[in-house]
N, C-alpha and C. Protein backbone atom coordinates (compact mmCIF):
# COMPACT_ATOMS: atom_id res chain seq x y z
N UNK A 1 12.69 3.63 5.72
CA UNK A 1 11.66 2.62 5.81
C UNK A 1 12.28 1.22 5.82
N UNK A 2 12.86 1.19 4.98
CA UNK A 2 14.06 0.07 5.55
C UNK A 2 14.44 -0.46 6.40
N UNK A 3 15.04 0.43 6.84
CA UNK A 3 15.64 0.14 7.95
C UNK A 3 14.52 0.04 9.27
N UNK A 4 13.51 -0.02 9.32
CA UNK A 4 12.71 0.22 10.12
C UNK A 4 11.77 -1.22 10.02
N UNK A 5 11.47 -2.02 8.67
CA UNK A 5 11.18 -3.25 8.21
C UNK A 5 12.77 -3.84 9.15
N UNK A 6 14.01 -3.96 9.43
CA UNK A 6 14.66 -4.65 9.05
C UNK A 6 14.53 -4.72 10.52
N UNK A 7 14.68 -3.27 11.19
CA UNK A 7 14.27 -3.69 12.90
C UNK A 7 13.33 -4.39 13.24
N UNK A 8 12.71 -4.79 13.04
CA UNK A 8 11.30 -5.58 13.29
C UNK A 8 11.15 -6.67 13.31
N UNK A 9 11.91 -6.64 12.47
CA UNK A 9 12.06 -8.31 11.91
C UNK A 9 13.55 -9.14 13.04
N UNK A 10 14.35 -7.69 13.03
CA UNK A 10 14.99 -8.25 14.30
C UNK A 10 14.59 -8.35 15.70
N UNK A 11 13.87 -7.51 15.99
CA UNK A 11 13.02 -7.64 16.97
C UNK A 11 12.34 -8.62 17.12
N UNK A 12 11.06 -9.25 16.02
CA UNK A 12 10.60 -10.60 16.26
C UNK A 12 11.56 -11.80 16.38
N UNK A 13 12.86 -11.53 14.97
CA UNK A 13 13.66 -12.92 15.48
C UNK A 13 14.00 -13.28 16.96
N UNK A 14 14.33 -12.11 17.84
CA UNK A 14 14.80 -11.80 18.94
C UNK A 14 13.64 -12.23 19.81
N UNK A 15 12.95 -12.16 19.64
CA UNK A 15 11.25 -12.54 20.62
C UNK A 15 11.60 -14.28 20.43
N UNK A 16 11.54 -14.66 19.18
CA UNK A 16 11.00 -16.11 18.71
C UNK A 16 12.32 -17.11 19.33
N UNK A 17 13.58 -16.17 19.15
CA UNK A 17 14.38 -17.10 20.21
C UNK A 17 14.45 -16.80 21.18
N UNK A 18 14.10 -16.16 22.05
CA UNK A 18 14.17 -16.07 23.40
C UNK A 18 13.06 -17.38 23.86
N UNK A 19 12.08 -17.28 23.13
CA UNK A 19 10.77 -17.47 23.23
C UNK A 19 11.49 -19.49 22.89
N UNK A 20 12.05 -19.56 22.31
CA UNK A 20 12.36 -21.28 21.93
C UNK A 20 13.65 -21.80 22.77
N UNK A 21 14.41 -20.61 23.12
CA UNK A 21 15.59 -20.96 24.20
C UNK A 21 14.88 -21.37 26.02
N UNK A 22 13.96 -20.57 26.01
CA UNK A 22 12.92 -21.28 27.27
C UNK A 22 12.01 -22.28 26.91
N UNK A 23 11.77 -22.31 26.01
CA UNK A 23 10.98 -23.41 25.47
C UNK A 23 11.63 -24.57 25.75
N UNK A 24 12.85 -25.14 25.07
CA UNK A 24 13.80 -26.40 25.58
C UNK A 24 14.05 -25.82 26.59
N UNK A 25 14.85 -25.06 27.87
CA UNK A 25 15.17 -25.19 28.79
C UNK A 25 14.11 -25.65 29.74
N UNK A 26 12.51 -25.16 29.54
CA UNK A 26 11.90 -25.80 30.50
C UNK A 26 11.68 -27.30 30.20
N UNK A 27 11.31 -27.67 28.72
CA UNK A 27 10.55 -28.75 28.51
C UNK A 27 11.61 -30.01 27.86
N UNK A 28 12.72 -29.58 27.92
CA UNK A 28 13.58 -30.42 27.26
C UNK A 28 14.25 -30.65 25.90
N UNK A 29 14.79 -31.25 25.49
CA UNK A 29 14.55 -32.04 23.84
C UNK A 29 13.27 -31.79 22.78
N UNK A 30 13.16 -31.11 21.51
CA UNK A 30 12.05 -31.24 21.29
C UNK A 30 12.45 -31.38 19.76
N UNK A 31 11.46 -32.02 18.75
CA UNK A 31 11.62 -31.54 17.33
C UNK A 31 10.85 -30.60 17.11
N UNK A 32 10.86 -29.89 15.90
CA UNK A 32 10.09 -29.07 15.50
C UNK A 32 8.70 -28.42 15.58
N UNK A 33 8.17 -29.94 15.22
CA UNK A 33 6.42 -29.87 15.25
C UNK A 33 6.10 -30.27 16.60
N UNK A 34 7.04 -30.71 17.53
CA UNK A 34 6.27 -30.83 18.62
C UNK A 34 6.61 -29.49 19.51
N UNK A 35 7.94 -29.02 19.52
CA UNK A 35 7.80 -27.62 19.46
C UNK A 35 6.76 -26.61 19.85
N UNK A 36 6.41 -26.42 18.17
CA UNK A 36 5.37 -25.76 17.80
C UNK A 36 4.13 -26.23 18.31
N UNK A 37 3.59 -27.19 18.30
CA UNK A 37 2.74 -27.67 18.93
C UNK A 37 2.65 -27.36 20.36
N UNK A 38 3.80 -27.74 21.12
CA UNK A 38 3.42 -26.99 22.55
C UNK A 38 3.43 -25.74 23.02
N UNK A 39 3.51 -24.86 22.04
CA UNK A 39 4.07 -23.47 22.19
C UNK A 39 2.55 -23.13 22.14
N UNK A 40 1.88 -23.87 21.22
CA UNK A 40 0.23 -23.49 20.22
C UNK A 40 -0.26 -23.99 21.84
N UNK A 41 -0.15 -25.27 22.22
CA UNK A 41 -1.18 -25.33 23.73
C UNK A 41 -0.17 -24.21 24.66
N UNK A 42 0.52 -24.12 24.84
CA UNK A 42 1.05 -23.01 25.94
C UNK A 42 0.38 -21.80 25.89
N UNK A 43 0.41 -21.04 24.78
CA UNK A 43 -0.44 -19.39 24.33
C UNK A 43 -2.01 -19.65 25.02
N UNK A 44 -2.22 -18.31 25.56
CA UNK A 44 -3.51 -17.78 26.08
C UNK A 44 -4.15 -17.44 25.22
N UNK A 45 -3.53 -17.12 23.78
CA UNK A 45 -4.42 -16.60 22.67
C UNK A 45 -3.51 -17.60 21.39
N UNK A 46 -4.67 -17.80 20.27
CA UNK A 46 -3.72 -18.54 18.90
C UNK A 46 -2.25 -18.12 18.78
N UNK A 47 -1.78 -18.75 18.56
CA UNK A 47 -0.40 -18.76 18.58
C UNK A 47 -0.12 -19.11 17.19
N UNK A 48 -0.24 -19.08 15.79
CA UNK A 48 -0.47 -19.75 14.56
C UNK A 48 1.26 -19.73 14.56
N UNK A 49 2.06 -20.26 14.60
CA UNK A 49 3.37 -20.42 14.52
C UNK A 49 3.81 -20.93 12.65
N UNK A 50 4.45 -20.15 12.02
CA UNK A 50 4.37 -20.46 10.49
C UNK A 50 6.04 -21.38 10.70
N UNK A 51 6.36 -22.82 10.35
CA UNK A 51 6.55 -23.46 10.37
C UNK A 51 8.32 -23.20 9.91
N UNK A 52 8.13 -22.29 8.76
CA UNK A 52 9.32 -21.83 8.20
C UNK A 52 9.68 -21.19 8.84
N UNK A 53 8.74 -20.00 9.48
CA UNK A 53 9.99 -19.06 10.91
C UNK A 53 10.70 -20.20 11.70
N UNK A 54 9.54 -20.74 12.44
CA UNK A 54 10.03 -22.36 13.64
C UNK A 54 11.76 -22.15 12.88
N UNK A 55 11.51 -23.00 11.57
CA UNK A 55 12.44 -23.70 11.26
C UNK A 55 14.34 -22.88 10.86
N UNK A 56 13.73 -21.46 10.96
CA UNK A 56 14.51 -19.88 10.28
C UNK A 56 15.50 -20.27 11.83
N UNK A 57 14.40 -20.02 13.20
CA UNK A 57 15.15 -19.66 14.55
C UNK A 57 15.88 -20.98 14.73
N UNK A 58 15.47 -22.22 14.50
CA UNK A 58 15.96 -23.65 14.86
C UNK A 58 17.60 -23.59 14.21
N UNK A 59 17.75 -23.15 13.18
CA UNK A 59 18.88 -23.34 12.29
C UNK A 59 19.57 -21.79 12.62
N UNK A 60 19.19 -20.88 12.72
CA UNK A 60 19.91 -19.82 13.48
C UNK A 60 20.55 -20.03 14.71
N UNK A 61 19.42 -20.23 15.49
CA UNK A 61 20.21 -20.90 17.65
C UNK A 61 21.22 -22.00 17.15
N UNK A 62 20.89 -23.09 16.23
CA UNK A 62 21.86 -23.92 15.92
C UNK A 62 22.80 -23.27 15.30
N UNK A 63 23.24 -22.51 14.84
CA UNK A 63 24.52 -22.02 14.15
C UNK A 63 25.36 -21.11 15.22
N UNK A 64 24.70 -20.67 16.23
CA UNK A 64 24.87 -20.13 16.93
C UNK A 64 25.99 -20.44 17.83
N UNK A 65 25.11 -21.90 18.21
CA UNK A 65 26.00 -22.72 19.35
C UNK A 65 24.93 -22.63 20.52
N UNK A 66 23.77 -22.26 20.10
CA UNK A 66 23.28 -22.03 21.71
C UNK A 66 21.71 -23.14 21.56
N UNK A 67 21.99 -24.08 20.45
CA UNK A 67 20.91 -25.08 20.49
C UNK A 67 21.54 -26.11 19.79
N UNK A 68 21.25 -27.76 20.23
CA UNK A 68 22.15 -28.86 19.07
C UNK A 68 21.02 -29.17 18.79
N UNK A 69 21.33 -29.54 17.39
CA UNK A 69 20.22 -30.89 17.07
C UNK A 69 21.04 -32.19 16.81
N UNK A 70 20.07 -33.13 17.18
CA UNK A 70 20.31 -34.14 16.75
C UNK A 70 19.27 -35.52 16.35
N UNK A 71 19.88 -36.49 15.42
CA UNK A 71 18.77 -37.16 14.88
C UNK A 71 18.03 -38.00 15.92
N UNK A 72 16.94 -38.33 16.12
CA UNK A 72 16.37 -39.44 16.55
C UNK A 72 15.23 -39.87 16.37
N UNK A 73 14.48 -40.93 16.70
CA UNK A 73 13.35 -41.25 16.53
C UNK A 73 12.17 -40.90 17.40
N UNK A 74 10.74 -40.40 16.40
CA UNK A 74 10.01 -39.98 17.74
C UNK A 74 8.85 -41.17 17.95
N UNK A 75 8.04 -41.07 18.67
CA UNK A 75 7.32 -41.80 19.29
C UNK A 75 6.43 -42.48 18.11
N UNK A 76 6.23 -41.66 16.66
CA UNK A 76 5.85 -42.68 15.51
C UNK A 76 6.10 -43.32 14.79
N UNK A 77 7.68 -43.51 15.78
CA UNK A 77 9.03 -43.97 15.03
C UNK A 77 9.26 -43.40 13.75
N UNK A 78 9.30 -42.08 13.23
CA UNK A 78 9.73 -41.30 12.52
C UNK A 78 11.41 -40.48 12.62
N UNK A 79 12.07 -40.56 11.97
CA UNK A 79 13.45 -39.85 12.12
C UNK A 79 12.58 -38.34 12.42
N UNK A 80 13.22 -37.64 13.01
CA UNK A 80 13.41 -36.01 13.35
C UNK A 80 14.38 -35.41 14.27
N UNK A 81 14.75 -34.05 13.72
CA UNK A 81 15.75 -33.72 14.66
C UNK A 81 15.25 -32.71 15.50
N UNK A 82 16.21 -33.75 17.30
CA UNK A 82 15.32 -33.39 18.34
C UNK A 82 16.57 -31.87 18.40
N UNK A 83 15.98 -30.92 19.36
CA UNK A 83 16.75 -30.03 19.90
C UNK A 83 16.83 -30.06 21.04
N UNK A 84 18.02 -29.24 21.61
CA UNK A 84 18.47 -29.39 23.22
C UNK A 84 19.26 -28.15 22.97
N UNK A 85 18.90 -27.34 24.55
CA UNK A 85 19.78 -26.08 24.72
C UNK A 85 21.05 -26.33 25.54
N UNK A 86 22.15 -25.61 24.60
CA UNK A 86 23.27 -26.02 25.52
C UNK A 86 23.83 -24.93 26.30
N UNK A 87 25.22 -25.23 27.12
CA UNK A 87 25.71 -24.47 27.77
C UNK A 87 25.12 -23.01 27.06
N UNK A 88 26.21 -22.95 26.06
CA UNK A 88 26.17 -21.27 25.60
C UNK A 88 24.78 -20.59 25.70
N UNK A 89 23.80 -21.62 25.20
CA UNK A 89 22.54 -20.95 24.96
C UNK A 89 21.63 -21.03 26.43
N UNK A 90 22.02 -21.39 27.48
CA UNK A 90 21.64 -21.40 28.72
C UNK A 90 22.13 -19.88 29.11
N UNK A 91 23.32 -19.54 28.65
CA UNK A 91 23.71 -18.00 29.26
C UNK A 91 23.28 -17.21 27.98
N UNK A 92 23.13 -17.43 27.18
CA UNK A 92 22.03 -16.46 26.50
C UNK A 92 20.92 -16.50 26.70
N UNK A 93 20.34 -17.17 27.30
CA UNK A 93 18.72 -17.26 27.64
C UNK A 93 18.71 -16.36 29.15
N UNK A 94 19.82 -16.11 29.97
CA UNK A 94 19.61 -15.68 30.87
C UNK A 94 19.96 -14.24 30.45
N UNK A 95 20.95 -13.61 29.72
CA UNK A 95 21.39 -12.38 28.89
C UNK A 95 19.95 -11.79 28.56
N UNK A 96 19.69 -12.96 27.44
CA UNK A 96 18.12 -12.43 26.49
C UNK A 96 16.67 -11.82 27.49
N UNK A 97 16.74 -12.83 28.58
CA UNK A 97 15.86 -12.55 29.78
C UNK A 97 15.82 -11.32 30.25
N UNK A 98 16.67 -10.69 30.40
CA UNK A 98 16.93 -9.43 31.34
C UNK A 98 17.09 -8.28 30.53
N UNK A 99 17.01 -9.24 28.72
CA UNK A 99 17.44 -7.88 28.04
C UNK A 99 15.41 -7.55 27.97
N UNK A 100 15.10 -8.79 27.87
CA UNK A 100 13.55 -8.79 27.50
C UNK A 100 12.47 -8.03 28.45
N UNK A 101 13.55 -8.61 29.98
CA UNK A 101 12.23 -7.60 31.10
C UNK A 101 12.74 -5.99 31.00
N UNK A 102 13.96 -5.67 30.99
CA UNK A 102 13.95 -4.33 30.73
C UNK A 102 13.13 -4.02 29.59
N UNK A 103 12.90 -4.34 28.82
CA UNK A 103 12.72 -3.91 27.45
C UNK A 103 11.05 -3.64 27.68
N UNK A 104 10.03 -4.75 27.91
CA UNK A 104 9.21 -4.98 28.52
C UNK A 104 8.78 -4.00 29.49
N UNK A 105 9.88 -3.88 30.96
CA UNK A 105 9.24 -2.19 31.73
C UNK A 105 9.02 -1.13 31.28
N UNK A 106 10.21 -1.43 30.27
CA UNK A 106 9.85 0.22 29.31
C UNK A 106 8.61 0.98 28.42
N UNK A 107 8.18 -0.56 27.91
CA UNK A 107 7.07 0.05 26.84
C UNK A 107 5.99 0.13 27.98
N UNK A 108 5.85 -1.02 29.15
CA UNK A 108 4.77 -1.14 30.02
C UNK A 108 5.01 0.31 30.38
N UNK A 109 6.48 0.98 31.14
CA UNK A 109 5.63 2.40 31.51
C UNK A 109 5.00 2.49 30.44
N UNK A 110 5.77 3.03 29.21
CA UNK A 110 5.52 4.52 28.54
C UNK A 110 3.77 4.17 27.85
N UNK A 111 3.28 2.87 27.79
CA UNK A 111 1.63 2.51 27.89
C UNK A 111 0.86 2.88 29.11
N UNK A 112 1.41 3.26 30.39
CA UNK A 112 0.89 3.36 31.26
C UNK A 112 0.73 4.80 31.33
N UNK A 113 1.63 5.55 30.72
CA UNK A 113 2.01 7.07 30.68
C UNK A 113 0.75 8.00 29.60
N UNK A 114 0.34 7.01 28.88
CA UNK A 114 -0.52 7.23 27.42
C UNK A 114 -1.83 7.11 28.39
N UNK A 115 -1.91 6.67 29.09
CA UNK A 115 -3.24 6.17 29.89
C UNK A 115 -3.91 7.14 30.58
């Protein structure tokens, strides 16, 4: 059972950065809450994004090497640190992609198979 909690949880981490490595590659630079915020208008359905995951994947991709942060000011002239995807995390976003649509055909058959 364990081990079965622990997949899951790797599995979502694995969703939430794929899911934030396209996030800056399409939209650029972002901090946190604005982030999250565009992720919440992007979703077809609530998207309730809990702030501490945001912040779990932000400091993970950053340790990584495949996201920088850095300080700057945002438009309420508030310090926050913006993010930007870099090299490395540009070829993991393309890795993660292909690991995601395979992954994706698979369950789509075997749902289609149940049908």
């Amino acid at each position: 059972m364990a081990s079965e909690s622990r997949d899951r949880v790797e599995l979502l981490q694995g969703t939430l950065d794929l899911i934030v490595l396209r996030a800056l590659s399409t939209m650029g630079p972002q901090h946190a809450y604005g982030l999250a915020a565009r992720l919440e208008q992007v979703a077809d359905h609530p998207f309730p994004l809990n702030q501490g995951t945001l912040y779990a994947a932000l400091v993970r991709l950053d340790q990584q090497g495949w996201i920088k942060g850095t300080w700057r000011k945002t438009e309420n002239n508030r310090d926050a640190k913006y993010y930007a995807i870099t090299r490395a995390g540009a070829r993991a976003l393309e890795k993660q992609t292909d690991r995601w649509r395979r992954l994706a055909g698979l369950v789509n058959k075997l749902l289609l198979q149940g049908s």
